[in-house]
PDB file of N, CA and C in Angstrom:
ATOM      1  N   UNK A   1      74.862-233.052  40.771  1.00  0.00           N
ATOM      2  CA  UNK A   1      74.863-231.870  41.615  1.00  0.00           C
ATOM      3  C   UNK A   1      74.194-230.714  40.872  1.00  0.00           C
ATOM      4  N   UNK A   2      73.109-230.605  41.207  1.00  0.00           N
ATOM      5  CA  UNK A   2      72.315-229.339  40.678  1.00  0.00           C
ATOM      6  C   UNK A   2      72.150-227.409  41.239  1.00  0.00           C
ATOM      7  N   UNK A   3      72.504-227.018  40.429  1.00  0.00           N
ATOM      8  CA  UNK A   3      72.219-225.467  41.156  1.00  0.00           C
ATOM      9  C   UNK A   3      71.304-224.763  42.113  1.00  0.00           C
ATOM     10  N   UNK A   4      71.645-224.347  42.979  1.00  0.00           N
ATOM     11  CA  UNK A   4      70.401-223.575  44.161  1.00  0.00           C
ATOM     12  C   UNK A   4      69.844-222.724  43.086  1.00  0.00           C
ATOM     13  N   UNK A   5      68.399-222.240  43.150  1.00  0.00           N
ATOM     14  CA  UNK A   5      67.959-220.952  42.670  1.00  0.00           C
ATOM     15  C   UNK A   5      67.771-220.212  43.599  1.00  0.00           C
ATOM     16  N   UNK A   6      67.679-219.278  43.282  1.00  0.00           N
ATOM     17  CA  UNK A   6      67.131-218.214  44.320  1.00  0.00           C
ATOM     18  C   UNK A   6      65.540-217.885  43.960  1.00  0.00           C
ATOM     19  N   UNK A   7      65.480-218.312  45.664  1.00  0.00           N
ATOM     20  CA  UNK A   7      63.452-217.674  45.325  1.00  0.00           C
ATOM     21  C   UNK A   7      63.135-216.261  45.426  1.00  0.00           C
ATOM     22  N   UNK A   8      63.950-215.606  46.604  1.00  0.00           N
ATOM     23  CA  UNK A   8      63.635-214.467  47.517  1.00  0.00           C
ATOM     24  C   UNK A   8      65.016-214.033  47.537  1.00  0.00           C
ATOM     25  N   UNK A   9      65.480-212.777  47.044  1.00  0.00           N
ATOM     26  CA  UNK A   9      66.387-211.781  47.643  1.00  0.00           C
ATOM     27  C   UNK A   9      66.020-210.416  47.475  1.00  0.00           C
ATOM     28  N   UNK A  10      67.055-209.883  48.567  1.00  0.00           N
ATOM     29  CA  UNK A  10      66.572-208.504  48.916  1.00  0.00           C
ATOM     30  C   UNK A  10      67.716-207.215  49.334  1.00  0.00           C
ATOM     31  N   UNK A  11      67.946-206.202  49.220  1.00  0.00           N
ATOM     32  CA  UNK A  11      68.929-205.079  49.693  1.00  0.00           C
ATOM     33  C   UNK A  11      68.415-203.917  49.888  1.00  0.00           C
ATOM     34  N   UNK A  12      68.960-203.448  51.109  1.00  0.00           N
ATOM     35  CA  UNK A  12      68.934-201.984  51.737  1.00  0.00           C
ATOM     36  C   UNK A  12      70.223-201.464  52.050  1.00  0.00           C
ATOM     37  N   UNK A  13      70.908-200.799  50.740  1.00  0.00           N
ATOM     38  CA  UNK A  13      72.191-200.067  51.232  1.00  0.00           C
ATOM     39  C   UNK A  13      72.026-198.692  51.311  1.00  0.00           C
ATOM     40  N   UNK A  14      72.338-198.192  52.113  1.00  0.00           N
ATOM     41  CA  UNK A  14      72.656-196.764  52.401  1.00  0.00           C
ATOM     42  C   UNK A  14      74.041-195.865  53.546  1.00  0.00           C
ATOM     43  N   UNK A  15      73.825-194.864  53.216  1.00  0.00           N
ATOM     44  CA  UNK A  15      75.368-194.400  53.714  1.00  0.00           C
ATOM     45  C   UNK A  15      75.967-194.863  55.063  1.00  0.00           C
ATOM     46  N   UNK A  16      75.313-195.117  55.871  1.00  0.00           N
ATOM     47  CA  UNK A  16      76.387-195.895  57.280  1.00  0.00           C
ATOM     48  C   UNK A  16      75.396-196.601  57.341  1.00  0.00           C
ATOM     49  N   UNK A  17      74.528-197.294  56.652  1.00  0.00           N
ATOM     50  CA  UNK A  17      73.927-198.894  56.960  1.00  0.00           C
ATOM     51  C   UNK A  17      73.982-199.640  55.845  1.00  0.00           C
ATOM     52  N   UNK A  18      73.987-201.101  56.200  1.00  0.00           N
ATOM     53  CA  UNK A  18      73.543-201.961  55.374  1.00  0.00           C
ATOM     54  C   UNK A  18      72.422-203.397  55.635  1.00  0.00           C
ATOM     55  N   UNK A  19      71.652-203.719  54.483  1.00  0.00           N
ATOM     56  CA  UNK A  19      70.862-204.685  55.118  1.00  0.00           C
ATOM     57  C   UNK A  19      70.383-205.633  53.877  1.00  0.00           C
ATOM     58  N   UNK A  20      70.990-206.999  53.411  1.00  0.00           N
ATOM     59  CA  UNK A  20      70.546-207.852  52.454  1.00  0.00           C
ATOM     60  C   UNK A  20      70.345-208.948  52.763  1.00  0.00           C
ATOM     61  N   UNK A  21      69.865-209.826  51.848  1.00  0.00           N
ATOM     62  CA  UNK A  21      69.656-211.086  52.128  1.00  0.00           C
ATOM     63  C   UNK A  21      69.269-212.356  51.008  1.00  0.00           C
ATOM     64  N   UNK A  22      69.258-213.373  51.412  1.00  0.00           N
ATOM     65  CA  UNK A  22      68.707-214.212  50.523  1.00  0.00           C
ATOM     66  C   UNK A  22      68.208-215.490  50.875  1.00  0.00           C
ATOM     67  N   UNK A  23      66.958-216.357  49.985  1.00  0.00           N
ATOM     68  CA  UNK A  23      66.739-217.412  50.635  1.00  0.00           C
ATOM     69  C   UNK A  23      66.571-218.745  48.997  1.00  0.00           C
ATOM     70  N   UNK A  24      67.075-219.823  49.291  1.00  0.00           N
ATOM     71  CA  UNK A  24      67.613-220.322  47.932  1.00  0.00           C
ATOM     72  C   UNK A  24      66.184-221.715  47.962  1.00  0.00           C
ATOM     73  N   UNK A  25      66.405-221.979  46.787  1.00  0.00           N
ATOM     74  CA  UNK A  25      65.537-223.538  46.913  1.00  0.00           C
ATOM     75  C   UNK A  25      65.500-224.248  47.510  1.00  0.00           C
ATOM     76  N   UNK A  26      67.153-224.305  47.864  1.00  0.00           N
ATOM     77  CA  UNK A  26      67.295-225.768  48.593  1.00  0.00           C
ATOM     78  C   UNK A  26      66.960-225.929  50.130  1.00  0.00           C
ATOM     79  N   UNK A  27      66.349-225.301  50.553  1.00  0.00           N
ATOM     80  CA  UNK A  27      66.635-224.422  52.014  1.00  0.00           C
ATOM     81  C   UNK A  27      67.704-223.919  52.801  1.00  0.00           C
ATOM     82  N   UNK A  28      68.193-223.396  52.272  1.00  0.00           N
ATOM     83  CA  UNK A  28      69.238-222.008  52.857  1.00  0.00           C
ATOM     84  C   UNK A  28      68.997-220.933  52.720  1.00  0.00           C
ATOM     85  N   UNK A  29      68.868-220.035  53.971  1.00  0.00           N
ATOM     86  CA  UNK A  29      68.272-218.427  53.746  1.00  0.00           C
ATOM     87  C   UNK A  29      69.993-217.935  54.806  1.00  0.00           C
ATOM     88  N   UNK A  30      70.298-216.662  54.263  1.00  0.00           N
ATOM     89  CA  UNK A  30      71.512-215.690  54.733  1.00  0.00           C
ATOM     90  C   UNK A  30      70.642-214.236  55.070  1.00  0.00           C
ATOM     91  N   UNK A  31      71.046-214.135  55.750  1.00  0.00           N
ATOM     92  CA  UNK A  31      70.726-212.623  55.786  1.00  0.00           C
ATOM     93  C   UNK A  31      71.769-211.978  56.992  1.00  0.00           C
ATOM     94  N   UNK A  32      72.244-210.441  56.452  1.00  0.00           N
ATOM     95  CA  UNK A  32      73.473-210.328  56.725  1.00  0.00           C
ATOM     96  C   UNK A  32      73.005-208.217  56.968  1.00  0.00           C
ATOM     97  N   UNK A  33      73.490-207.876  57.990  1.00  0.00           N
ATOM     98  CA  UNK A  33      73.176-206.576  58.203  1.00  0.00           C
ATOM     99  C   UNK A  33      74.215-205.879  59.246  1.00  0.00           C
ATOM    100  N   UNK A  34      74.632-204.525  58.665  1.00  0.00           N
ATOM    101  CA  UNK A  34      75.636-203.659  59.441  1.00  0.00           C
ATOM    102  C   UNK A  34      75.166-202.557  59.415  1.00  0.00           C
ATOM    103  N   UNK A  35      76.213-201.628  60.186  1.00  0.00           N
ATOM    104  CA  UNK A  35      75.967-200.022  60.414  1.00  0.00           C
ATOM    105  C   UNK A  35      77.296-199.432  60.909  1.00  0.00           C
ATOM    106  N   UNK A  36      77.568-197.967  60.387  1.00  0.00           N
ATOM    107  CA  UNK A  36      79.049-197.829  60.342  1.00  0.00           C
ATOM    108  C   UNK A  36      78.948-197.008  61.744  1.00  0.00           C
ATOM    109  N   UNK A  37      79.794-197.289  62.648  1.00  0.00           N
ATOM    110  CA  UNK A  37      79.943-196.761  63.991  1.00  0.00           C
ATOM    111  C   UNK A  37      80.971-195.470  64.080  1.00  0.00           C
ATOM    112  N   UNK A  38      81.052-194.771  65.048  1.00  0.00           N
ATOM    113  CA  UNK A  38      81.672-193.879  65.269  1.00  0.00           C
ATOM    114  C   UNK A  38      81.372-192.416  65.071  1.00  0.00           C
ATOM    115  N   UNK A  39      82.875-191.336  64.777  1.00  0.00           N
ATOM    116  CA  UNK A  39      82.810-190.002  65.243  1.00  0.00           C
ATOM    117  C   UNK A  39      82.060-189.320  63.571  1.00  0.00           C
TER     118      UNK A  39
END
């Protein structure tokens, strides 16, 4: 059982957003993004 590397990752955090991601050797890519709602 050998380790994923990572080829490609990435982040955009800032105060009511967020936006990262990643994509690995093995073929698995995540990418994951929010924003803070309300008053």
């Amino acid at each position: 059982n050998e380790d994923a590397n990572v080829i490609k990752s990435y982040s955009d955090v800032g105060v009511d957003q967020f936006k990262y991601g990643l994509e690995l050797d093995n073929s698995i890519k995540a990418d994951q993004e929010g924003h803070l709602e309300g008053d």
